[in-house]
C-alpha atoms as a PDB file:
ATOM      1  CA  UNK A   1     -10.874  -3.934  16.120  1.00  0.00           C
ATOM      2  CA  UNK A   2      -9.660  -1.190  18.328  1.00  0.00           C
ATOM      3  CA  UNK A   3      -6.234  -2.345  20.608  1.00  0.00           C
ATOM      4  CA  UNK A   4      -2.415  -2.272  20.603  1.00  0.00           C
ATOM      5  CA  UNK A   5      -0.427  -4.995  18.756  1.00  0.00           C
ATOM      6  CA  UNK A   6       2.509  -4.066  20.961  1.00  0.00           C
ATOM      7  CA  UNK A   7       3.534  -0.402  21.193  1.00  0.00           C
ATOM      8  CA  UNK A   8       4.232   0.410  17.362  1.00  0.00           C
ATOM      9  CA  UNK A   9       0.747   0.210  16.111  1.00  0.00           C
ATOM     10  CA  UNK A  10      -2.752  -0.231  16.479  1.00  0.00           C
ATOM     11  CA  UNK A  11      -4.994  -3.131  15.372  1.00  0.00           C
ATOM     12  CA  UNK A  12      -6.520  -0.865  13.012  1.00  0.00           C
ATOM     13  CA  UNK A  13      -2.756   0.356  11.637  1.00  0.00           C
ATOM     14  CA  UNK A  14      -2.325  -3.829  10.706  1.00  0.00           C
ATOM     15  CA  UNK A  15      -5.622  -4.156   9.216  1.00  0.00           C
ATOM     16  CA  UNK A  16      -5.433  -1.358   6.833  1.00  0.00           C
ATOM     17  CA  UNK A  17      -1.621  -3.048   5.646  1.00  0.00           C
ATOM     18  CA  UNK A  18      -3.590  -5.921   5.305  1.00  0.00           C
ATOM     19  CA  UNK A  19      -5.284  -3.958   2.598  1.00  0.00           C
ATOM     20  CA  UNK A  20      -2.387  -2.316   1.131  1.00  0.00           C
ATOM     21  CA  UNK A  21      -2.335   0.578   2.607  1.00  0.00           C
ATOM     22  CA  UNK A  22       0.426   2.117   4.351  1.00  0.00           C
ATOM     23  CA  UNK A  23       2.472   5.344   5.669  1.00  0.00           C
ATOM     24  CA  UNK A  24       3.805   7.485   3.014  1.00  0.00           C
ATOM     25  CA  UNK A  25       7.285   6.334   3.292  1.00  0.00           C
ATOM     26  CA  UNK A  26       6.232   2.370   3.021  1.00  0.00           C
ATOM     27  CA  UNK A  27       4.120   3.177   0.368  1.00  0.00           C
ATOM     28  CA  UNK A  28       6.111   4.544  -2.107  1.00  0.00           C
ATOM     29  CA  UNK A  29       8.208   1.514  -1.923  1.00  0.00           C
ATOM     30  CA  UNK A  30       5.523  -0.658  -2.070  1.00  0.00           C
ATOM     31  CA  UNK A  31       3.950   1.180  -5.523  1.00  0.00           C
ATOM     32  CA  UNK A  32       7.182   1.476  -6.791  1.00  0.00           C
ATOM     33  CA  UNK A  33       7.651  -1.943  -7.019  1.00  0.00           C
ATOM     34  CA  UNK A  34       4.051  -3.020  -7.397  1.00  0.00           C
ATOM     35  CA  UNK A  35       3.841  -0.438 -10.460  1.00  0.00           C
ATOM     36  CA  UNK A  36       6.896  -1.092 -11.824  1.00  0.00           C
ATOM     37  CA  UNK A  37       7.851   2.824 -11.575  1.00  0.00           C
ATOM     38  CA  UNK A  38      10.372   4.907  -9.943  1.00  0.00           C
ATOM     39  CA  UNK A  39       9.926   6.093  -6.159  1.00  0.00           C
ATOM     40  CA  UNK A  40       9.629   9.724  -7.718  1.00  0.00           C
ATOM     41  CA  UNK A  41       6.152   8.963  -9.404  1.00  0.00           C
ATOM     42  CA  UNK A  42       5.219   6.711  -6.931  1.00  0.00           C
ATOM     43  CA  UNK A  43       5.622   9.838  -4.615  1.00  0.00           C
ATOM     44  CA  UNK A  44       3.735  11.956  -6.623  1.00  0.00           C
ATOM     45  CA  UNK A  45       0.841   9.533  -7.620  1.00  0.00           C
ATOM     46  CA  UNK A  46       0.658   9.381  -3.810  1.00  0.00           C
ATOM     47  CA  UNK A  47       0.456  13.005  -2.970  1.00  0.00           C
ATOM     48  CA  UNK A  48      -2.188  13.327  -5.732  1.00  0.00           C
ATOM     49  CA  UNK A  49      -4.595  11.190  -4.576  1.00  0.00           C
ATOM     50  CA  UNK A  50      -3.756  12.078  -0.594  1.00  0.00           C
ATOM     51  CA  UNK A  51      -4.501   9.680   2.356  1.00  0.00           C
ATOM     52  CA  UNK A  52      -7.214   7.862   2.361  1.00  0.00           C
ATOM     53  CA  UNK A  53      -7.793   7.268   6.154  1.00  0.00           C
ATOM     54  CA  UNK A  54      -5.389   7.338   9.935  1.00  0.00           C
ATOM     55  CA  UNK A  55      -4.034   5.338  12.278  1.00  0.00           C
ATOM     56  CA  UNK A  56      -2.006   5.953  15.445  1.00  0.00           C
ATOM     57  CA  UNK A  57       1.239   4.475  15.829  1.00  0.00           C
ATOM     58  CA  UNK A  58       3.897   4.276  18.955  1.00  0.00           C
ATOM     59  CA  UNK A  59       2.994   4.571  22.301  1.00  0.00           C
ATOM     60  CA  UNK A  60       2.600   8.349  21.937  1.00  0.00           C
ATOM     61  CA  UNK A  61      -0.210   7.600  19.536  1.00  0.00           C
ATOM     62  CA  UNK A  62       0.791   9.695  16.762  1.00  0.00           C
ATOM     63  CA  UNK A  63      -1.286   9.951  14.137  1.00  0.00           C
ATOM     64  CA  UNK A  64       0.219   8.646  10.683  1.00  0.00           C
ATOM     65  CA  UNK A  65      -1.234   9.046   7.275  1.00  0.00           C
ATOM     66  CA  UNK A  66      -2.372   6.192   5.331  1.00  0.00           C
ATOM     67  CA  UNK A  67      -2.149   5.999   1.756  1.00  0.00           C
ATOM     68  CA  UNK A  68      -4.043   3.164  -0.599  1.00  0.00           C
ATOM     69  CA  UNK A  69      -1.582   1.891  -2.689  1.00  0.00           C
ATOM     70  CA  UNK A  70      -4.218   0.182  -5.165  1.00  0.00           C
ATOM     71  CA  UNK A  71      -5.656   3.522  -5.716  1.00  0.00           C
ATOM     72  CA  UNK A  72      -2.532   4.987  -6.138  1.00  0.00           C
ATOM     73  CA  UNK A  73      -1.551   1.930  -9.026  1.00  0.00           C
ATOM     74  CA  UNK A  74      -4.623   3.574 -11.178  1.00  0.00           C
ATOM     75  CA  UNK A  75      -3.029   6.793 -10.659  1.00  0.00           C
ATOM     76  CA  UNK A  76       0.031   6.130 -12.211  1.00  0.00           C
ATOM     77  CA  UNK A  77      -0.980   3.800 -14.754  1.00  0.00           C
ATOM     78  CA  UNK A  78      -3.465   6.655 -16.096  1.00  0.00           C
ATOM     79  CA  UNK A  79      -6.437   4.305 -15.654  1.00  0.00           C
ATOM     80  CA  UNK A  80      -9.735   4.575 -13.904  1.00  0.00           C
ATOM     81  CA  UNK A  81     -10.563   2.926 -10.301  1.00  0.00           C
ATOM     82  CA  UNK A  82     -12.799  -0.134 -10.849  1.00  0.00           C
ATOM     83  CA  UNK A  83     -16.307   0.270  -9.162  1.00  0.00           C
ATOM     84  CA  UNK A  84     -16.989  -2.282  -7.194  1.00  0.00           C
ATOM     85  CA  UNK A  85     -21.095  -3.209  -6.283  1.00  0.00           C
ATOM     86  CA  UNK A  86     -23.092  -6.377  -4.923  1.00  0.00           C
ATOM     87  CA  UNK A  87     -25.939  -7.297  -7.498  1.00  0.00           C
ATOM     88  CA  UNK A  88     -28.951  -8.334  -6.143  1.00  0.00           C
ATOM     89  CA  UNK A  89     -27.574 -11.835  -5.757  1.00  0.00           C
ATOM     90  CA  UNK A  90     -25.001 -10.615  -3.405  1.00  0.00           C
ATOM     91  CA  UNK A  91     -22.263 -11.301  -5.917  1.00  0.00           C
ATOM     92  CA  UNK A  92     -19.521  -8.643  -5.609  1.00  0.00           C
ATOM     93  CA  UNK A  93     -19.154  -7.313  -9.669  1.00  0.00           C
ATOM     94  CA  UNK A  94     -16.862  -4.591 -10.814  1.00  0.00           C
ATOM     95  CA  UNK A  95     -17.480  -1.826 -14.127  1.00  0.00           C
END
């Protein structure tokens, strides 16, 4: 869904905070408080793991770092990333 919502981000930008991921500094809020940790690991759980994809943002098309706070939840919890796969029903089953 490539496009401008306005002139602060792309369609793209939205669609990947629809799936909880965001720019460094909105992340660490949001996996601070969806953690329950402090900003500090949040921060480093983030930096650990690194950003998983880019969007651009203003209307000088930067490009901004996007970090997945659900990955980044495993991270700080000490706990694997579920797997995710379709079986052959097409039934979407996690390990």
């Amino acid at each position: 869904m490539s496009g401008y919502a306005g002139y602060s981000k792309s369609n793209n930008a939205l669609q990947a905070e629809a799936e909880n991921k965001f720019p460094l500094s909105v992340a660490v809020k949001e996996l601070a408080r969806q953690a329950g940790c402090t900003q500090k690991a949040a921060r480093a759980a983030l930096k650990t793991i690194g950003p998983c994809e880019w969007h651009h943002a203003s209307k000088m098309y930067n490009r901004v770092d996007y970090y997945s706070v659900d990955s980044a939840i495993h991270e700080v919890n000490g706990t694997e990333e579920p797997y995710y796969y379709y079986d052959s029903d097409g039934n979407l089953c996690s390990i």
